[in-house]
N, C-alpha and C. Protein backbone atom coordinates (compact mmCIF):
# COMPACT_ATOMS: atom_id res chain seq x y z
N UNK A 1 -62.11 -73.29 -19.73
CA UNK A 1 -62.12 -72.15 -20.62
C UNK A 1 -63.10 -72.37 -21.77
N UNK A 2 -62.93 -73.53 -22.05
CA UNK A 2 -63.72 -73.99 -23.41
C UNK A 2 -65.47 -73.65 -22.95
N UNK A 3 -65.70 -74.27 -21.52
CA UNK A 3 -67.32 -74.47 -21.14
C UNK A 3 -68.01 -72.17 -21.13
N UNK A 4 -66.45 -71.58 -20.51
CA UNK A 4 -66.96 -70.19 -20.74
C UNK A 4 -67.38 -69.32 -21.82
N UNK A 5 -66.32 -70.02 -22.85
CA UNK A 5 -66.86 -69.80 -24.82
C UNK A 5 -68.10 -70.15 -25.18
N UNK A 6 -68.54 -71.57 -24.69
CA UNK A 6 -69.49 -72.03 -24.93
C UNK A 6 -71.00 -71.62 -24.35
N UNK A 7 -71.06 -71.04 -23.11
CA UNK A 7 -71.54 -70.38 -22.48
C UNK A 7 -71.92 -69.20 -22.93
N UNK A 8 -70.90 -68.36 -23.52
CA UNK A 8 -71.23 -66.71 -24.09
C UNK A 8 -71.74 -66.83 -25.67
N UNK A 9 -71.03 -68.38 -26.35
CA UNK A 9 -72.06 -68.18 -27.70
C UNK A 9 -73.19 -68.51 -27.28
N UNK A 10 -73.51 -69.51 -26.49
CA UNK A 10 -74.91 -69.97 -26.27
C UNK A 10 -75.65 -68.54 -25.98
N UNK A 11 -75.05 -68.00 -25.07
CA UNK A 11 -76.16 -66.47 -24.55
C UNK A 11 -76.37 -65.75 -25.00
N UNK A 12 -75.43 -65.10 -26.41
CA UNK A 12 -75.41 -64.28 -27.00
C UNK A 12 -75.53 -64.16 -28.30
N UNK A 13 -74.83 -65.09 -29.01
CA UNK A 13 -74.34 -65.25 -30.32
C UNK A 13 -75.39 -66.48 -31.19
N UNK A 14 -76.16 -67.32 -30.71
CA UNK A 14 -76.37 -68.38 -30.95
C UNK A 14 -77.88 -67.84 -31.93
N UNK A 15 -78.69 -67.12 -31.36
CA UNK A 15 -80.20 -66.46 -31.87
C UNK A 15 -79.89 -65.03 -32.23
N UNK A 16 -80.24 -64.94 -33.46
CA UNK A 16 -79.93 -63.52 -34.33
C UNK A 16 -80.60 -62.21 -33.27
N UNK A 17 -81.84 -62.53 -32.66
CA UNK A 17 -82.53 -61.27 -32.05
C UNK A 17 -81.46 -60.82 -30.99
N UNK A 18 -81.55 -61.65 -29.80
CA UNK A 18 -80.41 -61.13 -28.91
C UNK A 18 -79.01 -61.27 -29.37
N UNK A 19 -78.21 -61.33 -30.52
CA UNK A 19 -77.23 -60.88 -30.72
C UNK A 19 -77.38 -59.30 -30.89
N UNK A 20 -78.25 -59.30 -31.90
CA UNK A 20 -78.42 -57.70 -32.22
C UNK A 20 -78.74 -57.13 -30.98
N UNK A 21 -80.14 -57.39 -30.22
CA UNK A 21 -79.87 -56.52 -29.21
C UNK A 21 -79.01 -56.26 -27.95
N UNK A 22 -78.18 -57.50 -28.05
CA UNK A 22 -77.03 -57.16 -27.60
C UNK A 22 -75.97 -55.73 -28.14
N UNK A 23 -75.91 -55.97 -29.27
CA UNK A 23 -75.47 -54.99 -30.08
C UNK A 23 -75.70 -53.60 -29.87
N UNK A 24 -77.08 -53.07 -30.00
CA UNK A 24 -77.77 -52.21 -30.14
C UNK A 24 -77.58 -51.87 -28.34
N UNK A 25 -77.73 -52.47 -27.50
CA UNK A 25 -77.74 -51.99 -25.67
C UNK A 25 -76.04 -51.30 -25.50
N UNK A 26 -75.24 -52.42 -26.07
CA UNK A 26 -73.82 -51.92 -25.69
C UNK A 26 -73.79 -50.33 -26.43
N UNK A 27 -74.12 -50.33 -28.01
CA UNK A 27 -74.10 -49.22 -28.94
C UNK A 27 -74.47 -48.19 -27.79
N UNK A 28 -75.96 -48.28 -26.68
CA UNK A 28 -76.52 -47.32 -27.09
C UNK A 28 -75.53 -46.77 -25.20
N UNK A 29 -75.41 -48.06 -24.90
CA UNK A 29 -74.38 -47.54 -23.32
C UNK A 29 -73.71 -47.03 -23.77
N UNK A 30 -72.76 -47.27 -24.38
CA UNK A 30 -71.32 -46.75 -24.94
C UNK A 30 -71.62 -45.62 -25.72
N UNK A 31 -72.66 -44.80 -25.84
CA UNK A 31 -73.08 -43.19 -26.60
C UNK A 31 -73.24 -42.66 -25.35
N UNK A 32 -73.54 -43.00 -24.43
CA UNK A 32 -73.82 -42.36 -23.02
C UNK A 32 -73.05 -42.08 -22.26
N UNK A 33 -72.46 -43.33 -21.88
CA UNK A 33 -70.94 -43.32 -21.71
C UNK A 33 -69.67 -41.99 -22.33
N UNK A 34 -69.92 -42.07 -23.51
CA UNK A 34 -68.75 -41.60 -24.32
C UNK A 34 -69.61 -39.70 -24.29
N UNK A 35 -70.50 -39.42 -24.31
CA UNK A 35 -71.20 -38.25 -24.08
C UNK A 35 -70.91 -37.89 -22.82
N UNK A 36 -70.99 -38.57 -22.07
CA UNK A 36 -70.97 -38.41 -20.40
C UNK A 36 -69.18 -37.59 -19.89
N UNK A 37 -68.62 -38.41 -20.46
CA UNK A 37 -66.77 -38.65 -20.12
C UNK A 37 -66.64 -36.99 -21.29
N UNK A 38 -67.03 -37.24 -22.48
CA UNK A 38 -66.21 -36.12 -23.17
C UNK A 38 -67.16 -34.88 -22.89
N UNK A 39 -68.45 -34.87 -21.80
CA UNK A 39 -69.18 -33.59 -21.59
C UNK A 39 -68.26 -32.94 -20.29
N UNK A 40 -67.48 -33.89 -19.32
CA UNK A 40 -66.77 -33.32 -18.67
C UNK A 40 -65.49 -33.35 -18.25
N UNK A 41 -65.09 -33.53 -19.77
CA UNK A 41 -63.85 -32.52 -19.94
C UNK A 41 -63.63 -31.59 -20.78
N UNK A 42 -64.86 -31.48 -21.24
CA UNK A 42 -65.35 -30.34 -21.90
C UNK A 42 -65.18 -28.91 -20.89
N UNK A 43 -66.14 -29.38 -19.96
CA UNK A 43 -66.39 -28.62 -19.04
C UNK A 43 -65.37 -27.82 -17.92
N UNK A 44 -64.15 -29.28 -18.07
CA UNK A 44 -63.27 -28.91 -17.10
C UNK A 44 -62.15 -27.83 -17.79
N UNK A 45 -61.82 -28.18 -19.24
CA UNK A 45 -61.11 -27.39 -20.38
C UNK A 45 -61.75 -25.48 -19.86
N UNK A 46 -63.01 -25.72 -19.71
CA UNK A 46 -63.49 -24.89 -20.66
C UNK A 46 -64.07 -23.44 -18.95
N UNK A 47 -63.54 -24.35 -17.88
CA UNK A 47 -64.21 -23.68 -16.66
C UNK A 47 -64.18 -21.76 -16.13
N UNK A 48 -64.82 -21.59 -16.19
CA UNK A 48 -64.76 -20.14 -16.23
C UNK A 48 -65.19 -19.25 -17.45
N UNK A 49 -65.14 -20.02 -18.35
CA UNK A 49 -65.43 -19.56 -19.79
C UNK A 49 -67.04 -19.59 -20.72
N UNK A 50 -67.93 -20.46 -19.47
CA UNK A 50 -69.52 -20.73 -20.31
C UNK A 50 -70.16 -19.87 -19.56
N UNK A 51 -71.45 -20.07 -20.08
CA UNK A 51 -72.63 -19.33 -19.62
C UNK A 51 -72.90 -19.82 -18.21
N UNK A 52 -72.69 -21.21 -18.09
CA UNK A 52 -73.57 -21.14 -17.02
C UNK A 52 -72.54 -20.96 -15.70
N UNK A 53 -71.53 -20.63 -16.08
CA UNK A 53 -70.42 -20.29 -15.34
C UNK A 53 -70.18 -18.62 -14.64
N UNK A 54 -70.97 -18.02 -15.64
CA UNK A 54 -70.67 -16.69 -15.72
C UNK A 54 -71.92 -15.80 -15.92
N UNK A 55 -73.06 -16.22 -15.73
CA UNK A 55 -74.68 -16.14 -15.95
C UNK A 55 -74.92 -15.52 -14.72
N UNK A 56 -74.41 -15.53 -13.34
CA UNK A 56 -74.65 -14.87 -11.92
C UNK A 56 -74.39 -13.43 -12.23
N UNK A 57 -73.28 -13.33 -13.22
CA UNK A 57 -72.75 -11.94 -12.84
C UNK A 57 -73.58 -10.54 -13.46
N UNK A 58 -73.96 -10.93 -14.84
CA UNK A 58 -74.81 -10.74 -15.54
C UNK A 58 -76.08 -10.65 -15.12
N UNK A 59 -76.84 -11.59 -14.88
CA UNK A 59 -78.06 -11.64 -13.97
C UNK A 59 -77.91 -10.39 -12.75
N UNK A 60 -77.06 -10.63 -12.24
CA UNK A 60 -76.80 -9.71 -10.61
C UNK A 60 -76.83 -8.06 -11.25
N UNK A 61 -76.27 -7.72 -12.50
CA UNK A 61 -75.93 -7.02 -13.06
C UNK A 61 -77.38 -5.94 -13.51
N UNK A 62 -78.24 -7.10 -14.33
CA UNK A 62 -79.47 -6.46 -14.80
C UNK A 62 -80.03 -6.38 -14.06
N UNK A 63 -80.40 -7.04 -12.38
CA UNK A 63 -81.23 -6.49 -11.30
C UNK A 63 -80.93 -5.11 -10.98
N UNK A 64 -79.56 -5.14 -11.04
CA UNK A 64 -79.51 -3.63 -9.88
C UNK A 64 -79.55 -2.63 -10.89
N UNK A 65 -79.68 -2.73 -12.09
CA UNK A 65 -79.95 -1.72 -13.38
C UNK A 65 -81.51 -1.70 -13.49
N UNK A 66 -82.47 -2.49 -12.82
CA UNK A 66 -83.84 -2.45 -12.59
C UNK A 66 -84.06 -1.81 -11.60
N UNK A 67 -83.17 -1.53 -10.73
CA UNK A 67 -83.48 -1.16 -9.25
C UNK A 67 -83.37 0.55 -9.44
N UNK A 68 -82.45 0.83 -10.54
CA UNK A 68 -82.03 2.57 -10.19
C UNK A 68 -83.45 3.39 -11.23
């Protein structure tokens, strides 16, 4: 257990640059991540209710009002 501690400060923790960019990669996964997960249940909350949900009908709508 001890050689696996020793192992992850050595890789990570030990030189200021790759700590931070350690830092900064997880930061920027974990915005993507967390954008990703709360865009769809956004979506699932919200189904039937957006534009791009409901944009066919409308569209279909102003063609055949071009057509008469």
């Amino acid at each position: 257990m001890a050689g696996l501690s020793n192992a992850i400060y050595r890789t990570f923790f030990q030189r200021n640059a790759v700590y931070l960019t350690s830092i900064f990669a997880g930061a920027f996964a974990f915005e993507i991540a967390f954008d990703s997960v709360s865009n769809k249940v956004w979506d699932s909350i919200n189904r039937g209710r957006q534009w791009k949900d409901i944009r066919h009908l409308y569209i279909q709508k102003a063609e055949e009002e071009d057509e008469e």
